[in-house]
Each structure stands twice: as structure tokens, then as C-alpha cells.
C-alpha atoms as a PDB file:
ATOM      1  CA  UNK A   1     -16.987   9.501  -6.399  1.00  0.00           C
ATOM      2  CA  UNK A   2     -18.949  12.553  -7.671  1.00  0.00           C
ATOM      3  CA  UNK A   3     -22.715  13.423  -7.320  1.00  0.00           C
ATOM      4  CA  UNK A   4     -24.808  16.040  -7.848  1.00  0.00           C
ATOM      5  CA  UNK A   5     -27.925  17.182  -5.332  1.00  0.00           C
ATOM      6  CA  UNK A   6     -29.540  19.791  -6.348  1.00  0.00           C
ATOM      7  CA  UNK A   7     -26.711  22.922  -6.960  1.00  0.00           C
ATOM      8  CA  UNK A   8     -23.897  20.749  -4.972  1.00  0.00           C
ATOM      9  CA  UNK A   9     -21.397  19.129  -6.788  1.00  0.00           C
ATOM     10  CA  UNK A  10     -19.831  16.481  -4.043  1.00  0.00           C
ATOM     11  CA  UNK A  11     -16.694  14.686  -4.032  1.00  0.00           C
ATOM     12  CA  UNK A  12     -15.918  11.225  -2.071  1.00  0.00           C
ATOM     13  CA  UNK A  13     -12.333  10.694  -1.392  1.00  0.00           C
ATOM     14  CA  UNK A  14     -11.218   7.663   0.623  1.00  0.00           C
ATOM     15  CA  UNK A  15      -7.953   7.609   2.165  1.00  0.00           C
ATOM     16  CA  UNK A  16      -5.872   4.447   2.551  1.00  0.00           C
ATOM     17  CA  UNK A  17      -2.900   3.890   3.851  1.00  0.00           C
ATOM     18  CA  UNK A  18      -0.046   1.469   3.055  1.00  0.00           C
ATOM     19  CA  UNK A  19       3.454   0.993   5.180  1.00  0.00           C
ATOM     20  CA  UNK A  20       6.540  -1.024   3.504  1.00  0.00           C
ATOM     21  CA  UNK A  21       8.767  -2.944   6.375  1.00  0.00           C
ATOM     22  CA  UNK A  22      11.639  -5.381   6.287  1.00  0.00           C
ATOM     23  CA  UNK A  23      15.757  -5.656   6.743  1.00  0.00           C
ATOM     24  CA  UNK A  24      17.447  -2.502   5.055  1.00  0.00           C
ATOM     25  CA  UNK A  25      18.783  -2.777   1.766  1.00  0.00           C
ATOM     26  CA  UNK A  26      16.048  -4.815   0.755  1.00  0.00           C
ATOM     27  CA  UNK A  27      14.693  -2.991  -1.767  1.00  0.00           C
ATOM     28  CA  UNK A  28      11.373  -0.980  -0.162  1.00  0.00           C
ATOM     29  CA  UNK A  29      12.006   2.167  -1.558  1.00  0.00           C
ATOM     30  CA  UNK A  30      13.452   1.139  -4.972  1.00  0.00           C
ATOM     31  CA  UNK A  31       9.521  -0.824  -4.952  1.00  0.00           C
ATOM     32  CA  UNK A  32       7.457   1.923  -4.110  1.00  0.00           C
ATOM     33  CA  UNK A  33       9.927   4.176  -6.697  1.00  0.00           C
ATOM     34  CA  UNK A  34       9.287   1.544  -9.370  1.00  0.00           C
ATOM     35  CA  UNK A  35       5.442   1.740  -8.566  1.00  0.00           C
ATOM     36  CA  UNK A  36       4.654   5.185  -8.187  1.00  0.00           C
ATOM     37  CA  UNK A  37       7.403   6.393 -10.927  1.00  0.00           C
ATOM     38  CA  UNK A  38       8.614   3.572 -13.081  1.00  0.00           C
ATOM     39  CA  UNK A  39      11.987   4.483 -12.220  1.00  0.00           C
ATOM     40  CA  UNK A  40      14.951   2.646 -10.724  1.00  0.00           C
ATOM     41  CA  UNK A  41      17.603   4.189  -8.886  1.00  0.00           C
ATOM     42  CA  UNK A  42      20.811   1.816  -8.118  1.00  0.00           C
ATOM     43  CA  UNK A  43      22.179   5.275  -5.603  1.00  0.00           C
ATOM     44  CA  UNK A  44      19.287   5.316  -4.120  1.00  0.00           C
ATOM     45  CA  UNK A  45      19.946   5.952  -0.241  1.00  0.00           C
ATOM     46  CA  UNK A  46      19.156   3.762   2.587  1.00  0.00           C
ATOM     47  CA  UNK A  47      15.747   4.676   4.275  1.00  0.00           C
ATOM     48  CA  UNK A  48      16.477   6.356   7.928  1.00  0.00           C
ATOM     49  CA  UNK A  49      13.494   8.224   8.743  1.00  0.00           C
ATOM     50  CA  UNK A  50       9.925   7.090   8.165  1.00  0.00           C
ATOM     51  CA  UNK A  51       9.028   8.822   4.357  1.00  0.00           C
ATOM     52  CA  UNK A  52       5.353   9.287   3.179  1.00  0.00           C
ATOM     53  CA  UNK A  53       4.622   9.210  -0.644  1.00  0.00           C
ATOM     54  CA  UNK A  54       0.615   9.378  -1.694  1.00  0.00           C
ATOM     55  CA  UNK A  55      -1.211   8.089  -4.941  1.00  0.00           C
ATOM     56  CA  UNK A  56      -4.688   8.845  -6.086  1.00  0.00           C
ATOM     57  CA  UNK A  57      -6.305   6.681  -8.078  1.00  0.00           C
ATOM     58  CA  UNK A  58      -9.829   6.215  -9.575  1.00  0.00           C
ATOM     59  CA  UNK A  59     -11.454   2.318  -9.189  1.00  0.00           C
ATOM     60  CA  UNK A  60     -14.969   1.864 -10.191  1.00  0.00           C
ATOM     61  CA  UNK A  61     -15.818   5.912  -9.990  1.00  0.00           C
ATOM     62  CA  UNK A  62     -14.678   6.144  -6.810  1.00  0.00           C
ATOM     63  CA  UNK A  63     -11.562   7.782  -5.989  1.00  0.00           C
ATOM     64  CA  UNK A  64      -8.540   6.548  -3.324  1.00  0.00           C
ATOM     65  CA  UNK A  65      -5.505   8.425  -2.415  1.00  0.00           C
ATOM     66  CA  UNK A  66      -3.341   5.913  -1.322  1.00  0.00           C
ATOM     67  CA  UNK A  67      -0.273   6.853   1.766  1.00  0.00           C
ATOM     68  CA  UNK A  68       2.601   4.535   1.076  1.00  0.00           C
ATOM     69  CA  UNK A  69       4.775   4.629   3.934  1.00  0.00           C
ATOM     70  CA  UNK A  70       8.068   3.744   3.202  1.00  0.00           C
ATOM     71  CA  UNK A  71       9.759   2.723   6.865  1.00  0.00           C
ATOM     72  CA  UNK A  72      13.457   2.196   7.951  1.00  0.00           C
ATOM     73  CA  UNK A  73      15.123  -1.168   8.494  1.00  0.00           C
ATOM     74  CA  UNK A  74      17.699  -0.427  10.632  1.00  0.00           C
ATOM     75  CA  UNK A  75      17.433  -2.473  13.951  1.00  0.00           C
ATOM     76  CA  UNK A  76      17.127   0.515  16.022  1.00  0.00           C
ATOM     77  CA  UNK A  77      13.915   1.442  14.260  1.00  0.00           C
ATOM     78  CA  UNK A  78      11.941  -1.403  15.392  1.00  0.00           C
ATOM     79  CA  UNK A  79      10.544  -0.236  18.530  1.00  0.00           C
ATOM     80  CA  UNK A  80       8.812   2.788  16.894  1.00  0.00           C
ATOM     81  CA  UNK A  81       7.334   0.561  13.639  1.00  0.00           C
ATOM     82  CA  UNK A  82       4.527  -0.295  16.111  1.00  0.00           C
ATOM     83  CA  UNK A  83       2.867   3.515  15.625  1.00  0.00           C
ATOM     84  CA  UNK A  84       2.778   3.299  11.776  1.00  0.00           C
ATOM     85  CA  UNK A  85       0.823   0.219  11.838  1.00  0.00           C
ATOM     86  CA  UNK A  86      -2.188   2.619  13.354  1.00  0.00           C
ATOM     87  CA  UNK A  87      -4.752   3.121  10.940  1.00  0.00           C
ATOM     88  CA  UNK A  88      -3.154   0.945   8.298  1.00  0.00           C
ATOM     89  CA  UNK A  89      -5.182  -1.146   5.639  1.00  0.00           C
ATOM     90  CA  UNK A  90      -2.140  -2.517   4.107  1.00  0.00           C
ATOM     91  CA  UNK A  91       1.418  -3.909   4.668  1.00  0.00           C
ATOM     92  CA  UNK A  92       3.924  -5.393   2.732  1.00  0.00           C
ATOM     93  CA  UNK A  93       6.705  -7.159   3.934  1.00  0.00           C
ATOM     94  CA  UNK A  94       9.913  -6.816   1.682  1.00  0.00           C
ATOM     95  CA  UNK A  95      12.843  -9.090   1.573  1.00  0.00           C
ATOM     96  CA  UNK A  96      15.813  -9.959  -0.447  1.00  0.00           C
ATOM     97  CA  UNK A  97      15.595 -12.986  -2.103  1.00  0.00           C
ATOM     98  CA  UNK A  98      19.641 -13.549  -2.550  1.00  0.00           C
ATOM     99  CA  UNK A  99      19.908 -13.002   1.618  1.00  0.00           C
ATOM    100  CA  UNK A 100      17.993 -15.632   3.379  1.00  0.00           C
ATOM    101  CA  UNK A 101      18.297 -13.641   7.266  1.00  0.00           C
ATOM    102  CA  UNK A 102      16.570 -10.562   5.330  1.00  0.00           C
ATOM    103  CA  UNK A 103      13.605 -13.567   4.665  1.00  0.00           C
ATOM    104  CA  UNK A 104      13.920 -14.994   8.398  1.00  0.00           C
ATOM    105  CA  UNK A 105      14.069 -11.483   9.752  1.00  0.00           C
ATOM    106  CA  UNK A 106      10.297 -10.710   8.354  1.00  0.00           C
ATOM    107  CA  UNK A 107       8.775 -12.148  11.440  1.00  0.00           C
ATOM    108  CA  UNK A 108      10.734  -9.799  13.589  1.00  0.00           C
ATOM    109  CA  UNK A 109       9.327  -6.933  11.864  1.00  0.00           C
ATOM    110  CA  UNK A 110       6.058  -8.783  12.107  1.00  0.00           C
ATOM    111  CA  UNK A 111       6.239  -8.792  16.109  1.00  0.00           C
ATOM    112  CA  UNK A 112       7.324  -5.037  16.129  1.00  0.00           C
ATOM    113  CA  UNK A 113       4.301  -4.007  14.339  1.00  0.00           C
ATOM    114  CA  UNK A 114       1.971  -6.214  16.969  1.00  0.00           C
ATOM    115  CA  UNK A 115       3.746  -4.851  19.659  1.00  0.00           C
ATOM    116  CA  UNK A 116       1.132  -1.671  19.051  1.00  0.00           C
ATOM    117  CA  UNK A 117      -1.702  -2.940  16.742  1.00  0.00           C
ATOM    118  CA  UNK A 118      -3.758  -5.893  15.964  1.00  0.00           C
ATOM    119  CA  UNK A 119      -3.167  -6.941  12.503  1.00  0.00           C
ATOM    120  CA  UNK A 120      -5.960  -9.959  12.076  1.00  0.00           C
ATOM    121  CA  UNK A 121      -7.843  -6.972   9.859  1.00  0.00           C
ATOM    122  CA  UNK A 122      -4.745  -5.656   7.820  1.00  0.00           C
ATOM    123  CA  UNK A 123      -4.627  -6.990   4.402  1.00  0.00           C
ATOM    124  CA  UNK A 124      -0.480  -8.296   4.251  1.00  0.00           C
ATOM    125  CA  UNK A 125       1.633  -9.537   1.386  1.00  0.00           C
ATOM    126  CA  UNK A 126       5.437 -10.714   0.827  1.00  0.00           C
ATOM    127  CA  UNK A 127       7.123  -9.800  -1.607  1.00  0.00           C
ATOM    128  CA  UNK A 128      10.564 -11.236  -2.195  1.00  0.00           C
ATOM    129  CA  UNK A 129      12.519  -8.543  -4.162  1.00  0.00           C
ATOM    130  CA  UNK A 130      15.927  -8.644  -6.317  1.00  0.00           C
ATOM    131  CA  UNK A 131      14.479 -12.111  -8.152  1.00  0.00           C
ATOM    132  CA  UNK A 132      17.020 -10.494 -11.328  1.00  0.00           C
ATOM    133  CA  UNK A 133      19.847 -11.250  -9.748  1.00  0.00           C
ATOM    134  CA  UNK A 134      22.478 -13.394 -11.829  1.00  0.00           C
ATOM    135  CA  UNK A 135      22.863 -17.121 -10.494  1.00  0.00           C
ATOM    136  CA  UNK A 136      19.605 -17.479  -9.450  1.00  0.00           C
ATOM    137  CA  UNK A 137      18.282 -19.809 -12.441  1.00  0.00           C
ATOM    138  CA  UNK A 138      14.309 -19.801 -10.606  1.00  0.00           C
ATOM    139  CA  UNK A 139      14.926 -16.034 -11.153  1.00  0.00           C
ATOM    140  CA  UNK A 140      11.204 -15.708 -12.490  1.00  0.00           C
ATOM    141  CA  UNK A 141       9.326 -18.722 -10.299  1.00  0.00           C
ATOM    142  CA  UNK A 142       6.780 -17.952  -8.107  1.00  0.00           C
ATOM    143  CA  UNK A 143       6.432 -21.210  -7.126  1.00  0.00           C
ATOM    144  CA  UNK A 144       9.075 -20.252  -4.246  1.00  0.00           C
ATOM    145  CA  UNK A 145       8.696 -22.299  -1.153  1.00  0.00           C
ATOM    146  CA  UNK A 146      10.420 -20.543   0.872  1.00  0.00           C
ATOM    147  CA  UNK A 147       8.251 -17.202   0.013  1.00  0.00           C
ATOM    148  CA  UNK A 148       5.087 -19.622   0.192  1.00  0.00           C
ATOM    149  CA  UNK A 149       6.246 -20.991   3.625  1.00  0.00           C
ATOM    150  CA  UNK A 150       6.882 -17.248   5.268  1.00  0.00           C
ATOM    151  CA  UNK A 151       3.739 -15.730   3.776  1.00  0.00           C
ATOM    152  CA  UNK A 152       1.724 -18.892   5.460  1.00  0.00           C
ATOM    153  CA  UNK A 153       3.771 -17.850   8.322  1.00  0.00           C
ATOM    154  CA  UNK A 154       2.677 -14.313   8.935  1.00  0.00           C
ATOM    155  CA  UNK A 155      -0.394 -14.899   7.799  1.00  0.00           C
ATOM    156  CA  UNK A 156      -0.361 -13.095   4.312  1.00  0.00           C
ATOM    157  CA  UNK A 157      -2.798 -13.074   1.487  1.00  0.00           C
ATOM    158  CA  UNK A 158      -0.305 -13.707  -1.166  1.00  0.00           C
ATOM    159  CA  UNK A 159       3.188 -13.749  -1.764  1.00  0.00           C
ATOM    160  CA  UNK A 160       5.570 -12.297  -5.276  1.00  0.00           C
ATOM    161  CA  UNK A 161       8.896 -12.646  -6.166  1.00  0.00           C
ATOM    162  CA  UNK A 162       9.855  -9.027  -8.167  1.00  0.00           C
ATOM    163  CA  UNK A 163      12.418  -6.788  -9.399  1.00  0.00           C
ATOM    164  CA  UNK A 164      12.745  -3.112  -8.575  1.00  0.00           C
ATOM    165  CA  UNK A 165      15.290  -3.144 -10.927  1.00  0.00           C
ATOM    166  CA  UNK A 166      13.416  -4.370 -14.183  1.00  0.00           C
ATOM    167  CA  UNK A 167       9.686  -3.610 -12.837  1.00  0.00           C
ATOM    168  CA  UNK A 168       8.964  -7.533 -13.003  1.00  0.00           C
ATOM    169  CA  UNK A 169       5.753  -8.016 -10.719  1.00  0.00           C
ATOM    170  CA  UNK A 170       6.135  -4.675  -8.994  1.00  0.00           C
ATOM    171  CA  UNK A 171       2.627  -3.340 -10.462  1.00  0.00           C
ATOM    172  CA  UNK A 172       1.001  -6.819 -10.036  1.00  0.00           C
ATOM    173  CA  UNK A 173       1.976  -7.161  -6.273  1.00  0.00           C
ATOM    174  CA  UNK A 174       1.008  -4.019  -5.072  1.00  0.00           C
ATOM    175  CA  UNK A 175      -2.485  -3.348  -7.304  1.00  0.00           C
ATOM    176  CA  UNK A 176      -3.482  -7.187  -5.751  1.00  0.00           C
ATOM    177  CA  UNK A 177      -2.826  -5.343  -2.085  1.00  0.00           C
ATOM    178  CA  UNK A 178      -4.943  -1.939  -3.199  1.00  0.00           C
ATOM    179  CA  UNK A 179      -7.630  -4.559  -4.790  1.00  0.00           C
ATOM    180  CA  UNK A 180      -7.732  -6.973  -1.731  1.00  0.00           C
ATOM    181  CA  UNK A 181      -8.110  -3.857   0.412  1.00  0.00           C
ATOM    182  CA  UNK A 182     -10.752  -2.059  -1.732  1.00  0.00           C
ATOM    183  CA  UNK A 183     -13.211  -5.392  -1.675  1.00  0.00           C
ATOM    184  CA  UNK A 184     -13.339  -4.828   2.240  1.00  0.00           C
ATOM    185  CA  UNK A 185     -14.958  -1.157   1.776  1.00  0.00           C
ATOM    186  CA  UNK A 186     -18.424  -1.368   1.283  1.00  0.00           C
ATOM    187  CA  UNK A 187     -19.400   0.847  -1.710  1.00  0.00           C
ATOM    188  CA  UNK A 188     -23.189   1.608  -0.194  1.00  0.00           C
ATOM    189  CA  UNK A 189     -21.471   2.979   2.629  1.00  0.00           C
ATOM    190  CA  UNK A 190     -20.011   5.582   0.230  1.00  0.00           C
ATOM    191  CA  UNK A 191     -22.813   6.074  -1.356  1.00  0.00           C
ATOM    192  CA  UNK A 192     -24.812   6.990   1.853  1.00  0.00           C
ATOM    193  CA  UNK A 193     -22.333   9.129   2.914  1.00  0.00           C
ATOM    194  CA  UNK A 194     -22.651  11.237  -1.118  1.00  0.00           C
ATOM    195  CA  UNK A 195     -26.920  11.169  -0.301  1.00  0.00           C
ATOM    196  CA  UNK A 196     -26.625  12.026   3.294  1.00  0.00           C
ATOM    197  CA  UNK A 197     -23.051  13.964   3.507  1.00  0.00           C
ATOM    198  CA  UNK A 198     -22.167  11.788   6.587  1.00  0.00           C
ATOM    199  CA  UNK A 199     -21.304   8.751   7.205  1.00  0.00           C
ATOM    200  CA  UNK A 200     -19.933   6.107  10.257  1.00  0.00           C
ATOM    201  CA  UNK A 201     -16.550   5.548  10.687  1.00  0.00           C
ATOM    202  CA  UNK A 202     -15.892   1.939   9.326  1.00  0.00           C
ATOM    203  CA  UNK A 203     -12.571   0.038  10.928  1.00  0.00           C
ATOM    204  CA  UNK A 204     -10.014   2.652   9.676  1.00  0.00           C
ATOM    205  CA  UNK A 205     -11.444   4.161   6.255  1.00  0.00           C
ATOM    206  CA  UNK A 206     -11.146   7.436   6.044  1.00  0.00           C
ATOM    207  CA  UNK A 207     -13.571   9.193   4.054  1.00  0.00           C
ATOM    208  CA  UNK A 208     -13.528  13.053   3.075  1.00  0.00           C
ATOM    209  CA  UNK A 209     -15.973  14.960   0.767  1.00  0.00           C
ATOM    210  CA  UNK A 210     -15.408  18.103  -0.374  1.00  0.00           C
ATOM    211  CA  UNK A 211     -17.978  20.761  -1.395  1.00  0.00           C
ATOM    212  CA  UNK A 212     -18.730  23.720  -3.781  1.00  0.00           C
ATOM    213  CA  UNK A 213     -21.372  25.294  -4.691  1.00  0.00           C
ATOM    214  CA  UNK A 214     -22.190  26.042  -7.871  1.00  0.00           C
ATOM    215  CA  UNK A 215     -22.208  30.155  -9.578  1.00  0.00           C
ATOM    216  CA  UNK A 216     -23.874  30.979 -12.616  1.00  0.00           C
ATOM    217  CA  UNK A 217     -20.482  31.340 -14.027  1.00  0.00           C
ATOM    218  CA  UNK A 218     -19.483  27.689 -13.524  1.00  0.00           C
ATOM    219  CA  UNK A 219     -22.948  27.177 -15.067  1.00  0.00           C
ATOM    220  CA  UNK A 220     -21.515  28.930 -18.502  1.00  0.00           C
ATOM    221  CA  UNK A 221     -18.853  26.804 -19.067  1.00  0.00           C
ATOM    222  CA  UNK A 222     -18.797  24.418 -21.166  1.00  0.00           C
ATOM    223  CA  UNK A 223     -17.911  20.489 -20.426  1.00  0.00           C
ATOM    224  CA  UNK A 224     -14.560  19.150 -21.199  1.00  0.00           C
END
């Protein structure tokens, strides 16, 4: 958010962050490609370190530079999931559709991330990836019970069946996290912070302003 005081020209930037967990070869990074790129890779590489990819993105004139963090699903990894669920607004917990342990294995992720960090204030979706494949005639039902049953489960706010491959419900699935996240920041509190360039740390939001001061020269320019 932008505001003017004065000569100051002051710029609000909230920081959220967003991690991406479940079995490997499930599809997390072929999501958060499809997301932030609109692209689909079918080489893409399995996930073996933890990899950070940001988005900015302007809601209601305020602006939010999102961290997607895009974790590994190798078994190994699950003892160190617990420190990326720090300071985290947002999970979502990916599984294969076609591979019913990838489903059933969602609650072990679930417990790895509690081993570290209370989640009752984390906004959490499933999402159920790979719903294109052939033989699956419900290919495009969200009426899945089995999706319903594990987001009830882990105590999710919603739950999506989508396709990496052909973007289906990619977009919808993750803007309804970033929405469901965004109605728990209180905009006055952002607000204060432009009038009175501080402002108390709420939960985990991270809030940054930046600040120039305005020259004659910038004064001479004209608006574009």
C-alpha cells in the first residue's frame, strides 16, 4: 500500500509465506510451476533440497510478496519439515490422486510439521493432483470423498482435485489459500503502521515499508 505524508512517499509490503509438502512425485513443484509460470514440465526433477520461489501481488491496494516453499518428499526429509512450518501462514498438502499411500501418507507429513509448530492458526488445503490421468472417469469431480474425508482429517479449509499438467484448478486452489490467509490480516493494522511508520507484530505477518524522500527532480516528472 502507498501513502503520502507530507514529502514521504511510503510503501507497505507484507510478506507471507507458503510451504508445499507431501510423498515425492506428487506433483508439488509441477503446481507451484503451473501457478507462478503457466508452464508444465513432464522432466521436471524430483525436489531434494528445500527450494524458495516468491510472488508479489497487489489485493485491494495493498501489496503481498508471497514465499512458496516448495519441500522434498523423500522419507528422510521428514524430520527437518518441522523448521519450515515456522512463520508459515499457509500449507498445502499435495497428493496423487492415482496412488492412494501418497493420500494416506498426508497425515505423516502432517505430524512432521507438528513435531516443531502449532498449526491450529495456519490456513491448510489438499489438493489432490494428476485428476487428468486416463481411466479415471471422475477425472473432473470434486465431489471426491476420499479428498473430503482427509481434508476433514487434517483439519483443512478446503480440498481440490487439479492438474499440473493441464492447469485445471491450479489457480483456483491456491488464490482460495492467499484469500483465506489475507481475510486474517487486519487492514487497519496496515494502515496504522503507513500513519505511524510502526506497527506490532501480529501472529507471523511480516510487514516492511520502505522510504524515499522526495527531490525536486522527482517533483518534475511527470505521472505515468
Amino acid at each position: 500500500m502507498k501513502s503520502q505524508k507530507r514529502n514521504d512517499s511510503i510503501t507497505t509490503e507484507v510478506n507471507l509465506k507458503i510451504i508445499i509438502v507431501g510423498d515425492m512425485a506428487a506433483g508439488k513443484t509441477s503446481i507451484i510451476k503451473r501457478y507462478l509460470y503457466d508452464e508444465f514440465d513432464e522432466n521436471t526433477n524430483a525436489t531434494i533440497v528445500p527450494d524458495f520461489k516468491p510472488k508479489i501481488m497487489k489485493i485491494n491496494g495493498v501489496s503481498y510478496k508471497i514465499h512458496f516453499w516448495d519441500l522434498p518428499g523423500q522419507d528422510r526429509n521428514t524430520f527437518v519439515l518441522g523448521e519450515f512450518a515456522r512463520d508459515t501462514q499457509g500449507i498445502i498438502y499435495c497428493c496423487d490422486v492415482e496412488n492412494e499411500k501418497s493420500m494416506k501418507n498426508l497425515k505423516k507429513w502432517e505430524e512432521a510439521l507438528k513435531l516443531k509448530e502449532d498449526l491450529k492458526d495456519i490456513i491448510k488445503i489438499v489438493v489432490g493432483n494428476k485428476c487428468d490421468l486416463k481411466g479415471n472417469e471422475n477425472q473432473y469431480n470434486d465431489n471426491s470423498s476420499d479428498l473430503r474425508k482427509m481434508s476433514n482429517e487434517l483439519e483443512c479449509s478446503n480440498f481440490f482435485r487439479t492438474s499440473a499438467l493441464n492447469g485445471y484448478n491450479v489457480k483456483a486452489s491456491i488464490e482460495y489459500l492467499i484469500n483465506e490467509i489475507i481475510k486474517k490480516i487486519k487492514i487497519e493494522d496496515i494502515n496504522a503502521y503507513n500513519e505511524n511508520y510502526k506497527l506490532e507484530k501480529r501472529n507471523t505477518i511480516k510487514i516492511k515499508k520502505s522510504k524515499h524522500k522526495k527531490t525536486n527532480k522527482d517533483k518534475t516528472k511527470n505521472c505515468c
